[in-house]
PDB file of N, CA and C in Angstrom:
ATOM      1  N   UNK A   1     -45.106  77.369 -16.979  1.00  0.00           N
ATOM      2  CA  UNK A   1     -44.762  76.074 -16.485  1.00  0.00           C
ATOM      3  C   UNK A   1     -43.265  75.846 -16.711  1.00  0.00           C
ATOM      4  N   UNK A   2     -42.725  75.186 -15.630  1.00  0.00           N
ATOM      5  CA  UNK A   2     -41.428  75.253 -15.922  1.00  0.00           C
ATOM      6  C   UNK A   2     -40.655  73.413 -16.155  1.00  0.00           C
ATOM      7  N   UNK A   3     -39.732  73.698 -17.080  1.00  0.00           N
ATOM      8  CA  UNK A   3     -39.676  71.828 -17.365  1.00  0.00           C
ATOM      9  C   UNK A   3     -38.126  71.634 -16.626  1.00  0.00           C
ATOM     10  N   UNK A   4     -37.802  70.873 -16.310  1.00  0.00           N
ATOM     11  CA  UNK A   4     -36.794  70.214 -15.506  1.00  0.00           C
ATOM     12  C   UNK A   4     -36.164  69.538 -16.525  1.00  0.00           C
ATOM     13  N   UNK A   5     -34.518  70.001 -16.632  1.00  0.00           N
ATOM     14  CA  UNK A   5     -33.517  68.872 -17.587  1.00  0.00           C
ATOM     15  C   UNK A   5     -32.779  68.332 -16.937  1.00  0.00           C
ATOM     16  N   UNK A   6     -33.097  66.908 -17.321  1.00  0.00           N
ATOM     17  CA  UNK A   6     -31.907  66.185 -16.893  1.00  0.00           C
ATOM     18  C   UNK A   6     -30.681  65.626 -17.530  1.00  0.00           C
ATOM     19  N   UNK A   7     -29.678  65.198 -16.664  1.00  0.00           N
ATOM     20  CA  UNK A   7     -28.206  65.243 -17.430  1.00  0.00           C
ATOM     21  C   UNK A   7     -28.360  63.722 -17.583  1.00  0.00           C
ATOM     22  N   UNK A   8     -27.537  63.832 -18.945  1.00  0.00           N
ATOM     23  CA  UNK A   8     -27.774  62.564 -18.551  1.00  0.00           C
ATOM     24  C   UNK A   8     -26.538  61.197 -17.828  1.00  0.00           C
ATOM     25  N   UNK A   9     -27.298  59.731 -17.939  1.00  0.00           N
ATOM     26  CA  UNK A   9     -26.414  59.270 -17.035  1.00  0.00           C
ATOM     27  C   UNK A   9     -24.722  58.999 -17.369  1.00  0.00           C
ATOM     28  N   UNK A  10     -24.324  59.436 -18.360  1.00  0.00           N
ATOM     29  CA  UNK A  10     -22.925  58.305 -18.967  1.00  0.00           C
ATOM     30  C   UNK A  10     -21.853  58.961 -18.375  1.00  0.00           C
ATOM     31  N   UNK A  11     -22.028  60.817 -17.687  1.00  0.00           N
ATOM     32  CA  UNK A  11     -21.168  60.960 -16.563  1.00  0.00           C
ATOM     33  C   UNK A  11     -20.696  60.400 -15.444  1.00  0.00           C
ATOM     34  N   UNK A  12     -21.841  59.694 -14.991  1.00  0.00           N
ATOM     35  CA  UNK A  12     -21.281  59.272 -13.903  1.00  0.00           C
ATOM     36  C   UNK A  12     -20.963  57.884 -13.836  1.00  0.00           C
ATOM     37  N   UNK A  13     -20.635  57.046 -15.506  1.00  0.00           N
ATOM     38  CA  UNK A  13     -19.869  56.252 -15.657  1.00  0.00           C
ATOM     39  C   UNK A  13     -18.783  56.735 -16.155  1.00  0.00           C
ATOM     40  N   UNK A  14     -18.326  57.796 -16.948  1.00  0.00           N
ATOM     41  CA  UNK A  14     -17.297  57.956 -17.589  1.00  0.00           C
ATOM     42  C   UNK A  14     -16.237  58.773 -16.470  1.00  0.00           C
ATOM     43  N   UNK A  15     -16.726  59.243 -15.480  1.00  0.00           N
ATOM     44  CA  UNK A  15     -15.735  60.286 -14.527  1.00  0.00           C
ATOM     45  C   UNK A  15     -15.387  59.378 -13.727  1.00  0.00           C
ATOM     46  N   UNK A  16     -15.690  57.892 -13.345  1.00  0.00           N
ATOM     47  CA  UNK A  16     -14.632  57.258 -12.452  1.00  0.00           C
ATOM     48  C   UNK A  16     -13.584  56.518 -13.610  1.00  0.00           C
ATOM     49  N   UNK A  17     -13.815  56.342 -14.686  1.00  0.00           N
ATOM     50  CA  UNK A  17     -13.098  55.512 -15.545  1.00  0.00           C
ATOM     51  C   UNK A  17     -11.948  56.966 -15.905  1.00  0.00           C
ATOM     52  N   UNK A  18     -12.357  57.826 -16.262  1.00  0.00           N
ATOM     53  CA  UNK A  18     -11.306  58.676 -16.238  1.00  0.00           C
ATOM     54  C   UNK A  18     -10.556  59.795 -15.041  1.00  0.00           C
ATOM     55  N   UNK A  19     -10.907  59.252 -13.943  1.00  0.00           N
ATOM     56  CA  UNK A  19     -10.563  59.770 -12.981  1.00  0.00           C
ATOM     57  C   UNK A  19      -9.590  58.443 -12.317  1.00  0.00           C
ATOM     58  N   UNK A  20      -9.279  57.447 -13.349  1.00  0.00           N
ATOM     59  CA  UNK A  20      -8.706  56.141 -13.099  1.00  0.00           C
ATOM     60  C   UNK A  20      -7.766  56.356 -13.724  1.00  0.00           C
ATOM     61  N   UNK A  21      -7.842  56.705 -14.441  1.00  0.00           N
ATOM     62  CA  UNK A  21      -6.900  56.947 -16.056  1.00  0.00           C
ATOM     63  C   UNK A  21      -5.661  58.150 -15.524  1.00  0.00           C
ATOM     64  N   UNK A  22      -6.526  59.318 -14.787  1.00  0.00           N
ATOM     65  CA  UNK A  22      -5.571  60.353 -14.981  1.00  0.00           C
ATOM     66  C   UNK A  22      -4.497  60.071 -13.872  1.00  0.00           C
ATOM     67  N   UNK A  23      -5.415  59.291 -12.633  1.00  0.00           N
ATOM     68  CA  UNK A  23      -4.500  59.215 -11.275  1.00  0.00           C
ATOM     69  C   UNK A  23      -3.729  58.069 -11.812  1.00  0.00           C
ATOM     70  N   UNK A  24      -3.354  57.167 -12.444  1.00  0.00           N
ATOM     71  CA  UNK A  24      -2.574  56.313 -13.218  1.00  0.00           C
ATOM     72  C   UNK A  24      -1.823  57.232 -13.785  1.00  0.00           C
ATOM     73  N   UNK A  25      -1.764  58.341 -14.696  1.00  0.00           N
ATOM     74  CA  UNK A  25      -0.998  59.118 -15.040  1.00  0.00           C
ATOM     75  C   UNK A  25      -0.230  59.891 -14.169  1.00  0.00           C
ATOM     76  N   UNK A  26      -0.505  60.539 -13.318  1.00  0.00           N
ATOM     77  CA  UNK A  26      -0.337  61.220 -12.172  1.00  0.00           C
ATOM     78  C   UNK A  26       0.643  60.207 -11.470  1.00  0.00           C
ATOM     79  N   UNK A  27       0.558  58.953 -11.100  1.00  0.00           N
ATOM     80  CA  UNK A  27       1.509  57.892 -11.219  1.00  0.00           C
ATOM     81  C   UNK A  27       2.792  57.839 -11.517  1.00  0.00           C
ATOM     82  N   UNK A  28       2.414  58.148 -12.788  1.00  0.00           N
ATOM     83  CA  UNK A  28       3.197  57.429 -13.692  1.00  0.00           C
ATOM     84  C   UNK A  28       4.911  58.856 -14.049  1.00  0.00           C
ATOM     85  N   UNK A  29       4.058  59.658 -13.567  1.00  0.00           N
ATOM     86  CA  UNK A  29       4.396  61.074 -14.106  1.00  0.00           C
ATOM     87  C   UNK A  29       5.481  61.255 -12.457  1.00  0.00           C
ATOM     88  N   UNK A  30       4.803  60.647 -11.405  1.00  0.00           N
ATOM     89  CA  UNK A  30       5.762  60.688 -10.460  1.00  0.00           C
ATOM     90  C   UNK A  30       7.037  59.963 -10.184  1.00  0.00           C
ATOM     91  N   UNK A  31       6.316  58.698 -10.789  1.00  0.00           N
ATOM     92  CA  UNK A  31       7.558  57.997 -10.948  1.00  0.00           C
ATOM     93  C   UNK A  31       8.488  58.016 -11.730  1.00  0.00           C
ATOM     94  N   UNK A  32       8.165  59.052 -12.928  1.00  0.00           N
ATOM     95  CA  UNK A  32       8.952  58.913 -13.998  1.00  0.00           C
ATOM     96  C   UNK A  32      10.529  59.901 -13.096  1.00  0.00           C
ATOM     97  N   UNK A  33       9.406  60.961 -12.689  1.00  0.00           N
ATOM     98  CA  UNK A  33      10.354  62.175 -12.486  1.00  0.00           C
ATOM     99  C   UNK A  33      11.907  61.839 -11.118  1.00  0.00           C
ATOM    100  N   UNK A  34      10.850  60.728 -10.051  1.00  0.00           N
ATOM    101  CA  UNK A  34      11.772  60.147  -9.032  1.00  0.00           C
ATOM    102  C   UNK A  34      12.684  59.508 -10.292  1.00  0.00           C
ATOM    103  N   UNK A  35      12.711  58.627 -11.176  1.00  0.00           N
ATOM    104  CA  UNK A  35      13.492  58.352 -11.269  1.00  0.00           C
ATOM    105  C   UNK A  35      14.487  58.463 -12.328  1.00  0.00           C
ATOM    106  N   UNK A  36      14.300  59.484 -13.084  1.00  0.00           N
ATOM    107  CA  UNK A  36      15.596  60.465 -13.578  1.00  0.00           C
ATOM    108  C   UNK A  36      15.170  61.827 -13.908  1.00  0.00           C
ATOM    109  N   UNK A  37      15.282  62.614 -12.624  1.00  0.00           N
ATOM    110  CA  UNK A  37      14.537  63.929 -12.971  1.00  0.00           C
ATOM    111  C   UNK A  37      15.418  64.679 -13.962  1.00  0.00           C
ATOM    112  N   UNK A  38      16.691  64.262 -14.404  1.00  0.00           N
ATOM    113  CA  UNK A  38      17.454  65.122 -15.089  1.00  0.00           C
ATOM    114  C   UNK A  38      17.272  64.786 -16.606  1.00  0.00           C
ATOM    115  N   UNK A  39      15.713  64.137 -16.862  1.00  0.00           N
ATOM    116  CA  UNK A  39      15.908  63.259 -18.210  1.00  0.00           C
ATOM    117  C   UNK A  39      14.799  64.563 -18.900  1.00  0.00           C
ATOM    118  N   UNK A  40      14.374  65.321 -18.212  1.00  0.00           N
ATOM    119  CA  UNK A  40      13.682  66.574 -19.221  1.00  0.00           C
ATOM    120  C   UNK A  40      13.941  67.865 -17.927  1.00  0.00           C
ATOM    121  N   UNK A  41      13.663  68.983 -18.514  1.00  0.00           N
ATOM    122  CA  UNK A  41      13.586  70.393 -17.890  1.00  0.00           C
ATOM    123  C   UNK A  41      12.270  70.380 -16.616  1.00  0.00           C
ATOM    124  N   UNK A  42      12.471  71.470 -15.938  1.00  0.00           N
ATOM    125  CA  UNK A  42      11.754  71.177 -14.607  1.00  0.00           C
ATOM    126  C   UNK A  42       9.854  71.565 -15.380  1.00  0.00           C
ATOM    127  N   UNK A  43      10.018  72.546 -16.143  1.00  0.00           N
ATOM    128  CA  UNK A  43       8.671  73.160 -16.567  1.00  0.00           C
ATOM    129  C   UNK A  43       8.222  72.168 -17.162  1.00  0.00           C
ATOM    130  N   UNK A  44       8.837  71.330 -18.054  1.00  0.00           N
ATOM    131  CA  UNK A  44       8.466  70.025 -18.895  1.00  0.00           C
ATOM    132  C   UNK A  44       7.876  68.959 -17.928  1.00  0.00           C
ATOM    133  N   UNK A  45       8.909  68.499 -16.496  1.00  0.00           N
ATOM    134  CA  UNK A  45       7.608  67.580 -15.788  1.00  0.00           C
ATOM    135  C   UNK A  45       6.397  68.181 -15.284  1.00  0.00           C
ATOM    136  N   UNK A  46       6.722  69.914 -14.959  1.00  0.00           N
ATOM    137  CA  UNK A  46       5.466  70.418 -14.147  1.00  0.00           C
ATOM    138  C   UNK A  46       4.570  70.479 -15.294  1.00  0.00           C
ATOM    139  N   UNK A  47       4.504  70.391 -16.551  1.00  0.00           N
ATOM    140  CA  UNK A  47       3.500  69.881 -17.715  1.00  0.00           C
ATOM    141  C   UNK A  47       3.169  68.488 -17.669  1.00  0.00           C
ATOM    142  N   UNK A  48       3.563  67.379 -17.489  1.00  0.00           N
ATOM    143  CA  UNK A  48       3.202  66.201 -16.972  1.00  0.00           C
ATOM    144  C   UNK A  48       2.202  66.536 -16.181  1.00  0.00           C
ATOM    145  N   UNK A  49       2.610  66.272 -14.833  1.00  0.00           N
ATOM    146  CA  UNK A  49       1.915  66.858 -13.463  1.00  0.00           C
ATOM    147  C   UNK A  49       1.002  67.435 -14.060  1.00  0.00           C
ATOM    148  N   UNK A  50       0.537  68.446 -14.733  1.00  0.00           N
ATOM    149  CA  UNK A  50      -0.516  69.562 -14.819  1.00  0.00           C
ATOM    150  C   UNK A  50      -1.683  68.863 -15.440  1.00  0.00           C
ATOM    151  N   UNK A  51      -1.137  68.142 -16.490  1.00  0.00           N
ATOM    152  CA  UNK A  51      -1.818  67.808 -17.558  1.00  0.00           C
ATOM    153  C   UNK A  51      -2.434  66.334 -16.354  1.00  0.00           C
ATOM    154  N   UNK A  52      -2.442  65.567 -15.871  1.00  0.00           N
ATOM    155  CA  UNK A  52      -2.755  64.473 -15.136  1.00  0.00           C
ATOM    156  C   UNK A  52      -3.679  65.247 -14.303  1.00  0.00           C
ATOM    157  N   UNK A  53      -3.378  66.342 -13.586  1.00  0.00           N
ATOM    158  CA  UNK A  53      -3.969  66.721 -12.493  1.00  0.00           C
ATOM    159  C   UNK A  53      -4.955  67.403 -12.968  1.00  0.00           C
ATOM    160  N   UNK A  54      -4.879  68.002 -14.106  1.00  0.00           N
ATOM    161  CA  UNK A  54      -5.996  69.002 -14.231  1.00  0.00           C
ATOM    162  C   UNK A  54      -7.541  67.508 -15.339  1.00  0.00           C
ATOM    163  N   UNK A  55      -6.685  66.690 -15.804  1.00  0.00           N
ATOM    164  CA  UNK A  55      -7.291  65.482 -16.157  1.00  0.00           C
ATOM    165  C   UNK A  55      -8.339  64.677 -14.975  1.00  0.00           C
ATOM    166  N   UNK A  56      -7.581  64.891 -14.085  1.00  0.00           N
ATOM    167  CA  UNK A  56      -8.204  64.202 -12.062  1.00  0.00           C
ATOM    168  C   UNK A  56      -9.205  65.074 -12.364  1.00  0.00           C
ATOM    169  N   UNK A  57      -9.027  66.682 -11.872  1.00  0.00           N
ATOM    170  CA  UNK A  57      -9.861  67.611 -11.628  1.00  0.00           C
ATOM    171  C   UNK A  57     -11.268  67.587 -12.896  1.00  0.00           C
ATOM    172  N   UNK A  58     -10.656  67.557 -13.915  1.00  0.00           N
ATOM    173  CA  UNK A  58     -11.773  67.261 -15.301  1.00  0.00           C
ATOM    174  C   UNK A  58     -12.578  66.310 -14.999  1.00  0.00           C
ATOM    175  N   UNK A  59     -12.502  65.506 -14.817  1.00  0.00           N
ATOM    176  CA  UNK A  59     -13.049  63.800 -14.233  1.00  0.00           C
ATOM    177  C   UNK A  59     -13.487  64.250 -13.051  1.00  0.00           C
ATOM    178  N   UNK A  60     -13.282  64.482 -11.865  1.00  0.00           N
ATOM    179  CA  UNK A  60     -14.326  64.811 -10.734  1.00  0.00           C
ATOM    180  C   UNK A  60     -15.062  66.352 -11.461  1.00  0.00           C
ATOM    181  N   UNK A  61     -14.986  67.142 -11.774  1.00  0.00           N
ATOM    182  CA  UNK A  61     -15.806  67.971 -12.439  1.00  0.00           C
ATOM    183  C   UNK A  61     -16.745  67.116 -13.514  1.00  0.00           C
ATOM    184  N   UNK A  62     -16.509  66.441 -13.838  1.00  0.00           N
ATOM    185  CA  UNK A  62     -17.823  65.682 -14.969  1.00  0.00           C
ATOM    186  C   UNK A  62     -18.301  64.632 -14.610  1.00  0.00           C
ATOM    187  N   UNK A  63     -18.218  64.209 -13.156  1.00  0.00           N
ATOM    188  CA  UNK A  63     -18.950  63.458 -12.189  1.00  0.00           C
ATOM    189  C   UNK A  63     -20.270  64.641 -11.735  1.00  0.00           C
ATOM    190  N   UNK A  64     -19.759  65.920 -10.790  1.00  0.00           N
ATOM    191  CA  UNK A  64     -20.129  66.662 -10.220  1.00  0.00           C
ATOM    192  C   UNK A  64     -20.853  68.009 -10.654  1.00  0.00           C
ATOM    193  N   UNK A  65     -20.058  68.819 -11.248  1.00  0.00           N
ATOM    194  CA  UNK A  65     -20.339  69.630 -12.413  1.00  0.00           C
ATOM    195  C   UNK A  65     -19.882  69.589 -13.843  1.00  0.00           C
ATOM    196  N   UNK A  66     -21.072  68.838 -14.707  1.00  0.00           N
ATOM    197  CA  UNK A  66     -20.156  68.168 -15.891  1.00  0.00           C
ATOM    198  C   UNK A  66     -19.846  69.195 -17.099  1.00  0.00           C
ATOM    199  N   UNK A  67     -20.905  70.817 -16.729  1.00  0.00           N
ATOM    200  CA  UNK A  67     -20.990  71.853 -17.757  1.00  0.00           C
ATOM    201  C   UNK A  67     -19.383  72.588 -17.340  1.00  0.00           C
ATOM    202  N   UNK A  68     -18.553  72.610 -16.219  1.00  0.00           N
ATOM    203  CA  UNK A  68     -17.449  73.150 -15.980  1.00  0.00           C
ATOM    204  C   UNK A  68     -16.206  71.585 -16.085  1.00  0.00           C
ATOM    205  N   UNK A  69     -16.830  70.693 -16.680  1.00  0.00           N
ATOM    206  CA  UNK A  69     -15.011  69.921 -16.753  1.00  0.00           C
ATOM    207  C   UNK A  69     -14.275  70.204 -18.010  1.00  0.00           C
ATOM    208  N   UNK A  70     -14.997  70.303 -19.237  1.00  0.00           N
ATOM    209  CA  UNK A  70     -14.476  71.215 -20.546  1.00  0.00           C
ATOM    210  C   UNK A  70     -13.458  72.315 -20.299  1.00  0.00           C
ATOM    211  N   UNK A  71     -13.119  73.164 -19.267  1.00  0.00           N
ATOM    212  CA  UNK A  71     -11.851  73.881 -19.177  1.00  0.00           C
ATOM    213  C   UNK A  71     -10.645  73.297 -18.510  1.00  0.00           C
ATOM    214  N   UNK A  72     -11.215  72.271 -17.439  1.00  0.00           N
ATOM    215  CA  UNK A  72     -10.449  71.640 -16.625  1.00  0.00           C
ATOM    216  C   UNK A  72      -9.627  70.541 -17.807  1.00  0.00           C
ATOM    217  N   UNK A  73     -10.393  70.169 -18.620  1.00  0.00           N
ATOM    218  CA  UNK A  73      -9.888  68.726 -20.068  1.00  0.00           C
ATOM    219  C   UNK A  73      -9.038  69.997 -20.963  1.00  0.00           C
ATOM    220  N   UNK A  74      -9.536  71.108 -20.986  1.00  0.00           N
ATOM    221  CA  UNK A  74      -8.308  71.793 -22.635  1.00  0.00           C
ATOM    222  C   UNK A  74      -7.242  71.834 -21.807  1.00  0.00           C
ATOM    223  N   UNK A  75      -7.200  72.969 -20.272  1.00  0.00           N
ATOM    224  CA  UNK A  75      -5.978  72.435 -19.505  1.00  0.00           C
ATOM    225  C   UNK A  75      -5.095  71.382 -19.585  1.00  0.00           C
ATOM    226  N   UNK A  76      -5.679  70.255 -19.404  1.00  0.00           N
ATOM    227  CA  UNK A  76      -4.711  69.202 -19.474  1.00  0.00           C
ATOM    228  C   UNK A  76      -4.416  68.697 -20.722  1.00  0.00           C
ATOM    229  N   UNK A  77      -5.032  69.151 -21.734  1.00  0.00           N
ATOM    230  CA  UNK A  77      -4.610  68.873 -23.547  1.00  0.00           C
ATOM    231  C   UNK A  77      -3.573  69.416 -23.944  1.00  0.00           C
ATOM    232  N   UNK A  78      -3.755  70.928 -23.500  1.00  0.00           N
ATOM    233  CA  UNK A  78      -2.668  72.272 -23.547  1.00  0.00           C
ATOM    234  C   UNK A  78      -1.046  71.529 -23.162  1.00  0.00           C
ATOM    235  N   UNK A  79      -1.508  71.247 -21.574  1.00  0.00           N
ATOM    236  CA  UNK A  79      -0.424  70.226 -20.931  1.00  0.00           C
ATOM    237  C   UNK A  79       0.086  69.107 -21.591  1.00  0.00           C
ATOM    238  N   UNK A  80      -0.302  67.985 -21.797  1.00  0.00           N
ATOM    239  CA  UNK A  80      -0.315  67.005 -22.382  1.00  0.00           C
ATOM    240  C   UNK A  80       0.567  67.465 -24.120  1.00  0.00           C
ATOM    241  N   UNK A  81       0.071  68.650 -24.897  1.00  0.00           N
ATOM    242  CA  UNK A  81       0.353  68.503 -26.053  1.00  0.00           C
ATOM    243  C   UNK A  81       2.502  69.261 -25.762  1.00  0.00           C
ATOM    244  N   UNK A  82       2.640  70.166 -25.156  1.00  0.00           N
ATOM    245  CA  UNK A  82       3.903  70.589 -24.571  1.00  0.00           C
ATOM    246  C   UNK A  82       4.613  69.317 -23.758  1.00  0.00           C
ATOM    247  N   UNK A  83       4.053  68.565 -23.059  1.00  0.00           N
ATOM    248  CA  UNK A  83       4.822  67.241 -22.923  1.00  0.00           C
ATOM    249  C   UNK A  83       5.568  66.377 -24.412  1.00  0.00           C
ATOM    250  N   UNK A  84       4.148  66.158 -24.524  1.00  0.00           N
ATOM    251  CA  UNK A  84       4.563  65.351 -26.143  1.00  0.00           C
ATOM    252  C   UNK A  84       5.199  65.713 -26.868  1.00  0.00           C
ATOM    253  N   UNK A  85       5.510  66.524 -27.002  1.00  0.00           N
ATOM    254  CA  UNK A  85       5.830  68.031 -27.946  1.00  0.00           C
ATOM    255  C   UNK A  85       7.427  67.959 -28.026  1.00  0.00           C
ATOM    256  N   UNK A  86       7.600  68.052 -26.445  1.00  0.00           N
ATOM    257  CA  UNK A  86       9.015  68.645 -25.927  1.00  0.00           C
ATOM    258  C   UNK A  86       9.373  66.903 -26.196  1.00  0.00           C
ATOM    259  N   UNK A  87       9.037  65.923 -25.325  1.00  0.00           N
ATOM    260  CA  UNK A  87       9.308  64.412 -25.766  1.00  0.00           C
ATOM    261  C   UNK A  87      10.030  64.272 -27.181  1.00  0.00           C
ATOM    262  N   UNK A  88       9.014  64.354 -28.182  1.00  0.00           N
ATOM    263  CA  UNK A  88       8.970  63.842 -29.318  1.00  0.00           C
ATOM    264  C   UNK A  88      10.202  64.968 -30.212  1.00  0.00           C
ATOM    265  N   UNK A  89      10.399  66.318 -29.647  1.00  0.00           N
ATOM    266  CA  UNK A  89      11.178  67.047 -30.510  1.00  0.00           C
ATOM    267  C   UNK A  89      12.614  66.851 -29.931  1.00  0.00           C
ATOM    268  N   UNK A  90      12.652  66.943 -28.618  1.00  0.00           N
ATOM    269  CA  UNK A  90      13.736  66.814 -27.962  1.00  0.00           C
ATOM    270  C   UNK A  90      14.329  66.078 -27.002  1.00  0.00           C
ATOM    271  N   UNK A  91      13.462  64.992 -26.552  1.00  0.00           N
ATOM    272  CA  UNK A  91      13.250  63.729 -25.813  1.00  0.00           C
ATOM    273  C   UNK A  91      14.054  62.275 -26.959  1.00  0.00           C
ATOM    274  N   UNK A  92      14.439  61.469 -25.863  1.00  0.00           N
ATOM    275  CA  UNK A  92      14.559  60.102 -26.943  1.00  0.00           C
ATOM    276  C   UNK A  92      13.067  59.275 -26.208  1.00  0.00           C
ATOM    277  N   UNK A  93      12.305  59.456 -26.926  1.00  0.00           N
ATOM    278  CA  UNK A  93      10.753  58.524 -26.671  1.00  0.00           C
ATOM    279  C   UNK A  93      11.105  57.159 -26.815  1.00  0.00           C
ATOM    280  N   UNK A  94      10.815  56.208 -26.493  1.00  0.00           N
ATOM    281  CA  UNK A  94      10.553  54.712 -26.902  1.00  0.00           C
ATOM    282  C   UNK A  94       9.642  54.790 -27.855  1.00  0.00           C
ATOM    283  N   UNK A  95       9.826  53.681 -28.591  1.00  0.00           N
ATOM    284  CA  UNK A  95       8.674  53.140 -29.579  1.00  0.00           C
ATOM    285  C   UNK A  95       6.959  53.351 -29.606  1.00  0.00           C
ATOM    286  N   UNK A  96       6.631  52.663 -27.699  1.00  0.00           N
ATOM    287  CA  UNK A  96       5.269  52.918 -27.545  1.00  0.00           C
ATOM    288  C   UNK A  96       5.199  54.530 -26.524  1.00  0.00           C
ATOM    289  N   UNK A  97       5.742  55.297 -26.625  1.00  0.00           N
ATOM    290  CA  UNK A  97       5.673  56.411 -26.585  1.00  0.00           C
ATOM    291  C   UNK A  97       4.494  57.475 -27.500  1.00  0.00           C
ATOM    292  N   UNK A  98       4.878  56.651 -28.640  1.00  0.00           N
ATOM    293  CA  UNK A  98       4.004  57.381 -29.887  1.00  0.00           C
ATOM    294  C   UNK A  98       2.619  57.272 -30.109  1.00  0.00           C
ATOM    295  N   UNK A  99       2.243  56.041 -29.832  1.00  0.00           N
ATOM    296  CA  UNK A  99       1.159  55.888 -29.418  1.00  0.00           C
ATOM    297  C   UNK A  99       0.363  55.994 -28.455  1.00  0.00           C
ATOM    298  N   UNK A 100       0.921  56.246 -26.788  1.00  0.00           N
ATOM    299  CA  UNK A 100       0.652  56.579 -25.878  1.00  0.00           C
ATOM    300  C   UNK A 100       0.452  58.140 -25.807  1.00  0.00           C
ATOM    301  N   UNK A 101       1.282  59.073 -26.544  1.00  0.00           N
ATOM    302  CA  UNK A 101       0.521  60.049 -26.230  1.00  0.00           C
ATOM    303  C   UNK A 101      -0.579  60.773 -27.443  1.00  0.00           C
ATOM    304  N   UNK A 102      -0.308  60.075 -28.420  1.00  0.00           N
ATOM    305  CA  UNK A 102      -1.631  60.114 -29.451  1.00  0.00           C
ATOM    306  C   UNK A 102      -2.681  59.528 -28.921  1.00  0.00           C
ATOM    307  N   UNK A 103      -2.956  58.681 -27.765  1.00  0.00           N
ATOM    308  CA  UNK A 103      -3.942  57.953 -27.048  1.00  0.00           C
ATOM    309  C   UNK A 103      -4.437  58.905 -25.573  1.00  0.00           C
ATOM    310  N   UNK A 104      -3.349  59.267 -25.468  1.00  0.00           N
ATOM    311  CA  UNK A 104      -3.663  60.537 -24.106  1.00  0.00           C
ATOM    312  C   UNK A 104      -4.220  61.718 -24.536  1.00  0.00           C
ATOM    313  N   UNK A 105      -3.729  61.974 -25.670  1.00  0.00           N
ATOM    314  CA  UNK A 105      -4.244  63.065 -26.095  1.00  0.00           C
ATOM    315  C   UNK A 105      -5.906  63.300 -27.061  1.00  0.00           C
ATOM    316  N   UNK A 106      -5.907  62.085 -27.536  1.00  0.00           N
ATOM    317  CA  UNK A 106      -7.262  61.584 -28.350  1.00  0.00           C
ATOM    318  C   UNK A 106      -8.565  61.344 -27.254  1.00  0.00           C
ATOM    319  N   UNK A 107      -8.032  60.804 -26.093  1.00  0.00           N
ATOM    320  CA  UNK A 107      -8.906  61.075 -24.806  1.00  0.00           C
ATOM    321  C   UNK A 107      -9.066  62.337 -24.487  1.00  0.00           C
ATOM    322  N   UNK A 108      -8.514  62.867 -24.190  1.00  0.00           N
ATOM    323  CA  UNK A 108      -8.638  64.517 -23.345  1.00  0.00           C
ATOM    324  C   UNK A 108      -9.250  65.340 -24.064  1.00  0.00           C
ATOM    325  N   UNK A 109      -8.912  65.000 -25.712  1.00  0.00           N
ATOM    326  CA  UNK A 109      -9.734  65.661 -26.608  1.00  0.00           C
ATOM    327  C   UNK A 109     -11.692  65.615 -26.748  1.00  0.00           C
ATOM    328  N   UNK A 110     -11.270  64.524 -27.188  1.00  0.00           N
ATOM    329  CA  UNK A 110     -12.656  63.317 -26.859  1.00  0.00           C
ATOM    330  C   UNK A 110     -13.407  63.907 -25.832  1.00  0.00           C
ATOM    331  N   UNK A 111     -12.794  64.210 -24.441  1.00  0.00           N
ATOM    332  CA  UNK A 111     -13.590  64.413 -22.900  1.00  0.00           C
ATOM    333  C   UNK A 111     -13.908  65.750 -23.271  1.00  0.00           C
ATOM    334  N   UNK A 112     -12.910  66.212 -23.533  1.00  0.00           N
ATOM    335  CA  UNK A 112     -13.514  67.976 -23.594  1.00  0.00           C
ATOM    336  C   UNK A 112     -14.177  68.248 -24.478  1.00  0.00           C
ATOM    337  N   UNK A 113     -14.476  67.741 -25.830  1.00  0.00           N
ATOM    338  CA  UNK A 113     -15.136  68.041 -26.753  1.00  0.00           C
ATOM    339  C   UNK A 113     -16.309  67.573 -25.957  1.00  0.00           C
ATOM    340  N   UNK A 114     -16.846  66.149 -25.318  1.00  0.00           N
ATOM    341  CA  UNK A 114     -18.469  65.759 -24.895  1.00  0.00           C
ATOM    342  C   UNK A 114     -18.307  66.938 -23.494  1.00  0.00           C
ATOM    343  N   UNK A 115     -17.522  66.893 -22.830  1.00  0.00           N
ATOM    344  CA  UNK A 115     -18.241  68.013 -21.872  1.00  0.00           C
ATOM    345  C   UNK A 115     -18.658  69.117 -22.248  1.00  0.00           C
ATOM    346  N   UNK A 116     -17.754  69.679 -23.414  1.00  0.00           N
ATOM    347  CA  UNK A 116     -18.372  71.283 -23.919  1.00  0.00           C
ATOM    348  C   UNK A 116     -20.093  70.792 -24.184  1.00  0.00           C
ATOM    349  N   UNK A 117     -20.532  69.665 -24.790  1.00  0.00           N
ATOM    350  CA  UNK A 117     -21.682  69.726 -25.159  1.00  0.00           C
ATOM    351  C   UNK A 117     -22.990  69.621 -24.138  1.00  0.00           C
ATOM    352  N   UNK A 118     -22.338  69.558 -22.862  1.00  0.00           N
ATOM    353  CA  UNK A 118     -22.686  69.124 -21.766  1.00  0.00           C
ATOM    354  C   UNK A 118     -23.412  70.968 -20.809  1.00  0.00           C
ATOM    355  N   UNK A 119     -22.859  71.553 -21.873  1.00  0.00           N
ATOM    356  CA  UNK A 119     -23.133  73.331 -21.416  1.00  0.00           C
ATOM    357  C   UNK A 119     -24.676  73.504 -21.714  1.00  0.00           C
TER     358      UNK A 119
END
């Protein structure tokens, strides 16, 4: 006899809320770059960019296939932590900088850790 598992429902509340989040980043990451692209190195915004996009892609993967968004979320952690990284070592950050990407990054963590469990 064979038993049927089901997933359960909090994916398909949590992948539009973070598929909100990342395209806000993705945003934010464009506008930053229009408007002083000379304020970090080119690989440093394409880590922005990556980390947002592969965040989008994580989030429609844990709508859709929620056992494959866990590679799509370390991607954008990986990303995300070389942003912050390069920011915070060699960047002049603002104040709420510091908390924003301890908050970006505490998410992505967060997502990929419940999707791995999602295997």
């Amino acid at each position: 006899m064979m038993t049927t598992q089901t997933l359960p429902r909090w994916p398909g509340i949590v992948a539009p809320v973070a598929a909100l989040w990342y395209a806000f980043g993705l945003s934010q990451a464009i506008i930053s770059y229009v408007a002083g692209p000379g304020a970090a190195p080119v690989l440093i915004w394409l880590a922005y960019g990556l980390a947002c996009s592969a965040g989008l892609v994580g989030a429609a993967a844990l709508f859709i296939a929620p056992a494959r968004a866990a590679a799509a979320f370390a991607v954008s952690l990986v990303c995300a932590v070389i942003y912050f990284g390069w920011l915070y070592a060699y960047g002049t950050p603002a104040a709420e900088d510091y908390g924003i990407g301890a908050l970006v990054m505490a998410v992505t963590l967060t997502l990929m850790l419940v999707a791995r469990r999602l295997r």
